[in-house]
PDB file of N, CA and C in Angstrom:
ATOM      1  N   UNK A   1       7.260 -58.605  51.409  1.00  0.00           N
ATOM      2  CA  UNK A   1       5.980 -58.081  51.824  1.00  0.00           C
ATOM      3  C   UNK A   1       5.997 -56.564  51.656  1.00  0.00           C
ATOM      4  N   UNK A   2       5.067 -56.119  50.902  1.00  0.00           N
ATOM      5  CA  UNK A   2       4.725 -54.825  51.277  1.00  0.00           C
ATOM      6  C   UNK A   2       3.985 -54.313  51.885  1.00  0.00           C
ATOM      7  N   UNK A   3       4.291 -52.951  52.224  1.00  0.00           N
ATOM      8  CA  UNK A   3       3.900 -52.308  53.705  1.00  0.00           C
ATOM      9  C   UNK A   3       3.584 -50.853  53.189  1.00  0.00           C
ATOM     10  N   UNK A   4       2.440 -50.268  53.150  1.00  0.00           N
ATOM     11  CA  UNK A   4       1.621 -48.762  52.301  1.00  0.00           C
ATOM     12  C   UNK A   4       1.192 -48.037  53.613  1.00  0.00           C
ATOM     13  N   UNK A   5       2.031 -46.781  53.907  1.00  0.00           N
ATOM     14  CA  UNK A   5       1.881 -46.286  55.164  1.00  0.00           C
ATOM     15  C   UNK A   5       1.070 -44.986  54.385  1.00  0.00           C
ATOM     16  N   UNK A   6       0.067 -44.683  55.210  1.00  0.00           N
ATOM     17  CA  UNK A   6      -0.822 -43.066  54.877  1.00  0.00           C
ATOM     18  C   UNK A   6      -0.640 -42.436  56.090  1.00  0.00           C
ATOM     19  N   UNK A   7      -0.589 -41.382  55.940  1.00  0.00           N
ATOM     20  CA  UNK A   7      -0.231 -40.471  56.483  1.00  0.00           C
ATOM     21  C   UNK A   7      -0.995 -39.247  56.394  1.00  0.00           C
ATOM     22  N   UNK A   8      -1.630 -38.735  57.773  1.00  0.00           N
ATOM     23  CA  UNK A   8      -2.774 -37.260  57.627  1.00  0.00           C
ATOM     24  C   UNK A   8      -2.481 -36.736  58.946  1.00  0.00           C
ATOM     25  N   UNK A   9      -3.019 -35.642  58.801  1.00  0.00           N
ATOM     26  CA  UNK A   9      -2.884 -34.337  60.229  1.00  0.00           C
ATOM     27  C   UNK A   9      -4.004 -34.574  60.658  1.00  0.00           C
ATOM     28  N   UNK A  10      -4.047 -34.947  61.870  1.00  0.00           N
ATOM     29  CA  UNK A  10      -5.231 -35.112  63.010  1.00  0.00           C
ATOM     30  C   UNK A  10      -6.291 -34.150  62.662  1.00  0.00           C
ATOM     31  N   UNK A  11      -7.956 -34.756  62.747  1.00  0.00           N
ATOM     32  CA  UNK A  11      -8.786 -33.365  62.640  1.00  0.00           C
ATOM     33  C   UNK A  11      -8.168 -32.375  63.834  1.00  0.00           C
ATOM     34  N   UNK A  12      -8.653 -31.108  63.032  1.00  0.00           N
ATOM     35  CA  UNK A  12      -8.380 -29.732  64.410  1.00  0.00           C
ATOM     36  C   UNK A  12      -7.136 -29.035  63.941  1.00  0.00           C
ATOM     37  N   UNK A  13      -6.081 -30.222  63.221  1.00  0.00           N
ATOM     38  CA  UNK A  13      -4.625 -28.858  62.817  1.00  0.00           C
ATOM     39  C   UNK A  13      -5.068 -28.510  61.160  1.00  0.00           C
ATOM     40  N   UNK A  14      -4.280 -27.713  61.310  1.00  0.00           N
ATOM     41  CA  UNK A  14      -4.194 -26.954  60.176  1.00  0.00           C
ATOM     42  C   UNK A  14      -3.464 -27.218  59.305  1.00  0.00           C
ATOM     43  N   UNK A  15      -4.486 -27.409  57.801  1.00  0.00           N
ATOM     44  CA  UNK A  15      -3.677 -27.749  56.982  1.00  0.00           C
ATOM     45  C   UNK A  15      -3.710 -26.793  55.567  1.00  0.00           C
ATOM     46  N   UNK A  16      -2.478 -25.819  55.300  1.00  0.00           N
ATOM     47  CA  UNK A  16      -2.367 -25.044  54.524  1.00  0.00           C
ATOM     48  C   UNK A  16      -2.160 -25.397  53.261  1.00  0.00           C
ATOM     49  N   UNK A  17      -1.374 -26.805  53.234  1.00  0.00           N
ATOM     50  CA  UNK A  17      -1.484 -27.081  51.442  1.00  0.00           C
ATOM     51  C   UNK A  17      -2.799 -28.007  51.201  1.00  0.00           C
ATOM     52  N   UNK A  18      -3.686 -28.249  52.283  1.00  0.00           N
ATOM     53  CA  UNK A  18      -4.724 -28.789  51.894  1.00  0.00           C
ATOM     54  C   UNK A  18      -5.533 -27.826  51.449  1.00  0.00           C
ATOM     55  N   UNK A  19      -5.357 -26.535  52.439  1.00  0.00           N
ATOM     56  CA  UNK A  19      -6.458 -25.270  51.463  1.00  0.00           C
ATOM     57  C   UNK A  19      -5.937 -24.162  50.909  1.00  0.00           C
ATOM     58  N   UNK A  20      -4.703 -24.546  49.976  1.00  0.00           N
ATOM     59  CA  UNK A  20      -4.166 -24.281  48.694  1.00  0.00           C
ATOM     60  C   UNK A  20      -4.910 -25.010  48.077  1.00  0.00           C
ATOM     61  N   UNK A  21      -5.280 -26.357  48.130  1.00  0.00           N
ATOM     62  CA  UNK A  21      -5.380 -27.284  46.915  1.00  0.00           C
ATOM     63  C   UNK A  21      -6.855 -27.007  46.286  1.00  0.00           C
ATOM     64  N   UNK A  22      -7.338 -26.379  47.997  1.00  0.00           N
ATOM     65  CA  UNK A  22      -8.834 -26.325  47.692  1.00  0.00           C
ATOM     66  C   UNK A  22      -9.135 -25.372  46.521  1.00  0.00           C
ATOM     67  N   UNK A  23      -8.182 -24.138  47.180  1.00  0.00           N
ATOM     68  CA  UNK A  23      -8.397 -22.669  46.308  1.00  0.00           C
ATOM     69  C   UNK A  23      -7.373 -22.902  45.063  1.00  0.00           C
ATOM     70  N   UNK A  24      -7.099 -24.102  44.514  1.00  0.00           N
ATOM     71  CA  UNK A  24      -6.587 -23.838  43.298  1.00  0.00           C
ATOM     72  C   UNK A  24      -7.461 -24.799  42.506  1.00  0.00           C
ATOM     73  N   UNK A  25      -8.032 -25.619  42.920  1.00  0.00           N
ATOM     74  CA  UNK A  25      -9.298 -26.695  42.260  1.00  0.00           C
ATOM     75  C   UNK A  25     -10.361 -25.584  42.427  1.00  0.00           C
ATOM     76  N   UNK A  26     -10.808 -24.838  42.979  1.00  0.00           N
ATOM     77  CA  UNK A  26     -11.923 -23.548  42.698  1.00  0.00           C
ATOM     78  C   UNK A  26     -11.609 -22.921  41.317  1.00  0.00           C
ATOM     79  N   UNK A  27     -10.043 -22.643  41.297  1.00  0.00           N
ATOM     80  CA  UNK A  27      -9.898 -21.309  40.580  1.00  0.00           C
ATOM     81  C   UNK A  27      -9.895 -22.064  39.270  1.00  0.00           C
ATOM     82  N   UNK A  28      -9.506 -23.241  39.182  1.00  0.00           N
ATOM     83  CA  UNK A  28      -9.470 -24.082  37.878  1.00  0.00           C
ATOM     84  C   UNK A  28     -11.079 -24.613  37.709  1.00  0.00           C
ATOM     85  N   UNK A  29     -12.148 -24.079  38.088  1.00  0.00           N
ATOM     86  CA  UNK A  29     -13.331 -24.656  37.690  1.00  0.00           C
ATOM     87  C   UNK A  29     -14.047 -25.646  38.330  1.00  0.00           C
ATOM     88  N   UNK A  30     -13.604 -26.369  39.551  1.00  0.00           N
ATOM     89  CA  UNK A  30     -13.783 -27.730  39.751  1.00  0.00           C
ATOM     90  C   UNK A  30     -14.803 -27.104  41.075  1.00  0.00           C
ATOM     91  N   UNK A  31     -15.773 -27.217  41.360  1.00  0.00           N
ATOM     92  CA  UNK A  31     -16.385 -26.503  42.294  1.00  0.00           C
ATOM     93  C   UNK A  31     -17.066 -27.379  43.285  1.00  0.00           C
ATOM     94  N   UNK A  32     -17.625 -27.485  43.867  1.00  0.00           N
ATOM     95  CA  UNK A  32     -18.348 -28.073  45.073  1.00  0.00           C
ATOM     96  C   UNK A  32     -17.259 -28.785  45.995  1.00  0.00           C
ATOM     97  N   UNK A  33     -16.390 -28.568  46.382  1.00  0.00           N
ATOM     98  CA  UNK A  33     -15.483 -28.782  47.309  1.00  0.00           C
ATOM     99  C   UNK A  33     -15.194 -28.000  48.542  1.00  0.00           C
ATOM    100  N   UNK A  34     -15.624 -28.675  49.431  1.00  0.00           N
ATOM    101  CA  UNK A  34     -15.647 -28.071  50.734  1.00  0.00           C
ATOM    102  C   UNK A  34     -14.375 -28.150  51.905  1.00  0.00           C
ATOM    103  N   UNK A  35     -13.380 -29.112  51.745  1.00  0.00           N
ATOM    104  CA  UNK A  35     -12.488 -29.180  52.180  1.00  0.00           C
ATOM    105  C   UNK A  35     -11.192 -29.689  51.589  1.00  0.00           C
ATOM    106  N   UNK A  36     -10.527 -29.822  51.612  1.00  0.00           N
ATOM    107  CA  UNK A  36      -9.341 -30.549  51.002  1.00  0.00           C
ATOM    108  C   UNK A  36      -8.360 -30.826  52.215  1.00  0.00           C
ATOM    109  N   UNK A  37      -7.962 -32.290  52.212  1.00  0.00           N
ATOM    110  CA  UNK A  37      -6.600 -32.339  53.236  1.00  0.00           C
ATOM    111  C   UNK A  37      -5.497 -33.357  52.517  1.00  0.00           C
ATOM    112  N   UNK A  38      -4.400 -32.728  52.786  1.00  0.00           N
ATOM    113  CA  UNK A  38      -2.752 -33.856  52.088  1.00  0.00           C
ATOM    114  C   UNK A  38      -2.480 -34.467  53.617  1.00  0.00           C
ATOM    115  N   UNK A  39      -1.725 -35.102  52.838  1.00  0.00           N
ATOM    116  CA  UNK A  39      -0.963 -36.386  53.381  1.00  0.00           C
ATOM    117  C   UNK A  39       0.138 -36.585  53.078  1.00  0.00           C
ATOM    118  N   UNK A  40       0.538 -37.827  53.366  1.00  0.00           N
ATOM    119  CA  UNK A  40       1.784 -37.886  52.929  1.00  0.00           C
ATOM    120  C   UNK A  40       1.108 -40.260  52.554  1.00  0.00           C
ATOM    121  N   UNK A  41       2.240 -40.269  51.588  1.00  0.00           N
ATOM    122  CA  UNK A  41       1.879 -42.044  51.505  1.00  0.00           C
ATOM    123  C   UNK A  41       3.385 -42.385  51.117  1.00  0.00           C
ATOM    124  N   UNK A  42       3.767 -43.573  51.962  1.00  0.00           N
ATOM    125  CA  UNK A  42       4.979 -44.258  51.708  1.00  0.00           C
ATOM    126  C   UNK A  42       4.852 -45.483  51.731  1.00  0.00           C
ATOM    127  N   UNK A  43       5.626 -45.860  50.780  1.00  0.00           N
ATOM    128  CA  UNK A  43       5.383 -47.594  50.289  1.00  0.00           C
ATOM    129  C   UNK A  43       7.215 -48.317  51.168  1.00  0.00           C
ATOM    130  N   UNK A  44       6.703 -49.442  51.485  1.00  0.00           N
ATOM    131  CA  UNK A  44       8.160 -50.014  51.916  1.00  0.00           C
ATOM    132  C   UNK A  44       8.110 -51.495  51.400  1.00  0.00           C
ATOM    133  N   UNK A  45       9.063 -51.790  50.665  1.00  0.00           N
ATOM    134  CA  UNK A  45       9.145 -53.530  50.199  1.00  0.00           C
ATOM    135  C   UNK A  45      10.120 -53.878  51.536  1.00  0.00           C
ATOM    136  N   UNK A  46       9.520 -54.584  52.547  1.00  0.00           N
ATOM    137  CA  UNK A  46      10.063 -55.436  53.659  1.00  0.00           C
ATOM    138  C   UNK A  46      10.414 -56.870  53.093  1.00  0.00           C
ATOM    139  N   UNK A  47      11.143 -57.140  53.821  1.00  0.00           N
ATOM    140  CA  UNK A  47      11.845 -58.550  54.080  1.00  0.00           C
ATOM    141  C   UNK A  47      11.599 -59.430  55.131  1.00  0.00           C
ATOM    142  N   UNK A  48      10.397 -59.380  55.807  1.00  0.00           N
ATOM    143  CA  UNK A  48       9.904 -59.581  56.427  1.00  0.00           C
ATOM    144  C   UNK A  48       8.655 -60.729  56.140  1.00  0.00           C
ATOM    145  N   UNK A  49       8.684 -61.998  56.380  1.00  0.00           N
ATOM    146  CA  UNK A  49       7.769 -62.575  55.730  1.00  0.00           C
ATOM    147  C   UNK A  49       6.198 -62.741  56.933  1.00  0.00           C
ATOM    148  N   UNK A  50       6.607 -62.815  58.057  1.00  0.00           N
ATOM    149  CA  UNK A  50       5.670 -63.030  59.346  1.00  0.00           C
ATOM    150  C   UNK A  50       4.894 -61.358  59.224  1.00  0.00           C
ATOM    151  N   UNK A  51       3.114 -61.456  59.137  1.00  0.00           N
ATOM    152  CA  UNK A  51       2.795 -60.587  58.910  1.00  0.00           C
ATOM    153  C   UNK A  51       2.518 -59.570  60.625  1.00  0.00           C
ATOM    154  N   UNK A  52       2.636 -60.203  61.424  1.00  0.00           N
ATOM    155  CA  UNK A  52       2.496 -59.808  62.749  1.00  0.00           C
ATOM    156  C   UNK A  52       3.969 -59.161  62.981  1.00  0.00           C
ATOM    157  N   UNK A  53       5.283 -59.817  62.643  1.00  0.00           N
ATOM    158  CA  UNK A  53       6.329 -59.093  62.708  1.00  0.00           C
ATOM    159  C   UNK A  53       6.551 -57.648  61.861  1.00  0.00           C
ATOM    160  N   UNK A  54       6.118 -57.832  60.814  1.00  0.00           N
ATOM    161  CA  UNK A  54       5.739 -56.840  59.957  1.00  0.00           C
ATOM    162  C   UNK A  54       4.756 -55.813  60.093  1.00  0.00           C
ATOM    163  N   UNK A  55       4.206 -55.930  60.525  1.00  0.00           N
ATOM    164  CA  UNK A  55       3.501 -54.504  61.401  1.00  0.00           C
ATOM    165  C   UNK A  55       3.812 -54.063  62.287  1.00  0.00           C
ATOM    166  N   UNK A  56       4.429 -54.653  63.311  1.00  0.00           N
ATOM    167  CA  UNK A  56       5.477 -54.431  64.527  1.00  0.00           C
ATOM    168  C   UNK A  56       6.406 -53.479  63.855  1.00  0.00           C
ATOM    169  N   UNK A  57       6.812 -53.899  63.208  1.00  0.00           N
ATOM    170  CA  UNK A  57       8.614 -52.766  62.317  1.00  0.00           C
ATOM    171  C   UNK A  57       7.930 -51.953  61.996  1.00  0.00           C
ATOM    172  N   UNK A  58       6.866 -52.092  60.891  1.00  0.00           N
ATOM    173  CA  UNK A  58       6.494 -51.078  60.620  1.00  0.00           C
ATOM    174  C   UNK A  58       5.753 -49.493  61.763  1.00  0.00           C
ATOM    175  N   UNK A  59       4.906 -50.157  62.582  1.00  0.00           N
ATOM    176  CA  UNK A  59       4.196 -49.504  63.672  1.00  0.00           C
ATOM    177  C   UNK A  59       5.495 -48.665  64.330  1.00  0.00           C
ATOM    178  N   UNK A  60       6.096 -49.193  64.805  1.00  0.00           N
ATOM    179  CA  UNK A  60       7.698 -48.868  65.591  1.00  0.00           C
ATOM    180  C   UNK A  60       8.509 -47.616  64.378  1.00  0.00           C
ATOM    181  N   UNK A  61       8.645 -47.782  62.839  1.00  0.00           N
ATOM    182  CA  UNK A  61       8.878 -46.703  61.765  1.00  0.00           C
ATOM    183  C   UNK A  61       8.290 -45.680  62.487  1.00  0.00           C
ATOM    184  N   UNK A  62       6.413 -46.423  62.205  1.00  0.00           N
ATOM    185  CA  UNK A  62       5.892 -44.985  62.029  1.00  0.00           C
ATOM    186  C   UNK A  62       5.882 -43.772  63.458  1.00  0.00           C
ATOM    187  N   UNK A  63       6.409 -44.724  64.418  1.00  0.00           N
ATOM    188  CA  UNK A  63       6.406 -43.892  65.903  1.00  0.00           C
ATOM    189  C   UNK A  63       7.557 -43.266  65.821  1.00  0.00           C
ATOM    190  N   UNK A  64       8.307 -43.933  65.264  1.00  0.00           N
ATOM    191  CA  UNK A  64       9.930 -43.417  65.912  1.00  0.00           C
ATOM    192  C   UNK A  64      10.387 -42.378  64.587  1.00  0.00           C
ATOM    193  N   UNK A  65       9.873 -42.205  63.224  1.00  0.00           N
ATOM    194  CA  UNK A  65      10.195 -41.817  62.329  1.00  0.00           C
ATOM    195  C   UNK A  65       9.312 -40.615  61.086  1.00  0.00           C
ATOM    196  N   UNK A  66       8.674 -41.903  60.972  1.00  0.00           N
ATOM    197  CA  UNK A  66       7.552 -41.559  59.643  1.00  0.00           C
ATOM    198  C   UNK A  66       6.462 -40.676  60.145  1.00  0.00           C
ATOM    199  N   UNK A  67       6.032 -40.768  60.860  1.00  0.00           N
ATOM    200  CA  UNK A  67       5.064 -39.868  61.290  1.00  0.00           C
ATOM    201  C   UNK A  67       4.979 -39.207  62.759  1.00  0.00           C
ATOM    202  N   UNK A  68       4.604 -37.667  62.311  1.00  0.00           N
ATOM    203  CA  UNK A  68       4.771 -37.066  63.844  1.00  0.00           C
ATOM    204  C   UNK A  68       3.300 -37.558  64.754  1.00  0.00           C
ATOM    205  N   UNK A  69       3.420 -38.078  65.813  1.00  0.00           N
ATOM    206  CA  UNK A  69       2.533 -38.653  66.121  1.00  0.00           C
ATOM    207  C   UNK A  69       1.730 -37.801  66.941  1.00  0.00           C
ATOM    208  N   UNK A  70       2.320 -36.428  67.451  1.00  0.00           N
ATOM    209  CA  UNK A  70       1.096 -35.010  67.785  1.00  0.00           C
ATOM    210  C   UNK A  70       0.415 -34.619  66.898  1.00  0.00           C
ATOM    211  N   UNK A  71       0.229 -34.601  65.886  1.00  0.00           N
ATOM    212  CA  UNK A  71      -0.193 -33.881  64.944  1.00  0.00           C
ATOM    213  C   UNK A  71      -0.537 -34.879  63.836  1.00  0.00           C
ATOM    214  N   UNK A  72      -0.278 -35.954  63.530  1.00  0.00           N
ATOM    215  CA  UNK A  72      -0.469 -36.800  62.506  1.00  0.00           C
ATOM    216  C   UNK A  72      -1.250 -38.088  63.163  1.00  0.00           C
ATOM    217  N   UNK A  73      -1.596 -38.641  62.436  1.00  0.00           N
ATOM    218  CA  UNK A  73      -2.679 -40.407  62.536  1.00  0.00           C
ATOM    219  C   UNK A  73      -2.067 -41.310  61.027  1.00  0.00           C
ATOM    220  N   UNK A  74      -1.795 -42.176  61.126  1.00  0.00           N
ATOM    221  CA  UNK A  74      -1.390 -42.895  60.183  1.00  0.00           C
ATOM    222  C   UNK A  74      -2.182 -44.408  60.070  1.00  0.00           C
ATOM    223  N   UNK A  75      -2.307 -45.298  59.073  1.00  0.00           N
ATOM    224  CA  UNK A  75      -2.611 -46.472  58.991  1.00  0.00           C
ATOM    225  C   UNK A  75      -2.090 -47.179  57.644  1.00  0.00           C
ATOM    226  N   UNK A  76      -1.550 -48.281  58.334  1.00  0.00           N
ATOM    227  CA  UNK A  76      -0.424 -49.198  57.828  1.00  0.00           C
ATOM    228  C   UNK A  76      -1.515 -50.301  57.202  1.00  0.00           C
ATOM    229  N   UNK A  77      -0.921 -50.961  55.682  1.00  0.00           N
ATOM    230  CA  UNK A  77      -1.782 -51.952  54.988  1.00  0.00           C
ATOM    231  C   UNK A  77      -0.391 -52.365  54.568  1.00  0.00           C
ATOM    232  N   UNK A  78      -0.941 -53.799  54.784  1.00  0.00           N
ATOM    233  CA  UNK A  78       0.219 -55.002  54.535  1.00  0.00           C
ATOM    234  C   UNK A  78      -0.430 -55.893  52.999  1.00  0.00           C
ATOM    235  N   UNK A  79       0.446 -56.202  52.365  1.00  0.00           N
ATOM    236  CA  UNK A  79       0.363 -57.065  50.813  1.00  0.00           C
ATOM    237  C   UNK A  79       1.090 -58.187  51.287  1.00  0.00           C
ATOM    238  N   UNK A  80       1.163 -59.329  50.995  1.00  0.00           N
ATOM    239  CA  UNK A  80       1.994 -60.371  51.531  1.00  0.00           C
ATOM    240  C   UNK A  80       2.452 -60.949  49.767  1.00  0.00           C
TER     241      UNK A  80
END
């Protein structure tokens, strides 16, 4: 089973390579862009066939590991 974790900074923090990205898609021509925000995305091939167990591991990653959970929001998509 795979497991596609996204990963973003809560509205309200600050995100500096999101407005790099902005001011370098300006400077390259690309215009009407009002915000830009990164992330982060991680893919996991589990071994896990029960899709309820499998969000459990995963949910439990993203607390204990993958994502800072002051500052970040994440959402987990399962492929079976």
């Amino acid at each position: 089973m795979k497991a596609r974790i996204h990963i973003t900074l809560k509205n309200g923090v600050l995100d500096p390579q999101g407005k790099a990205t902005e001011h370098a898609l300006g400077g390259l021509g690309f215009g009407g862009i009002n915000d830009a925000r990164q992330g982060k995305y991680i893919e996991l091939d589990l071994a896990e066939n029960d899709p309820v167990k499998a969000r459990d591991t995963v949910e439990a990653m993203c607390q204990k590991l993958l994502a800072n959970t002051v500052i970040e929001n994440y959402e987990i998509d399962l492929d079976e």
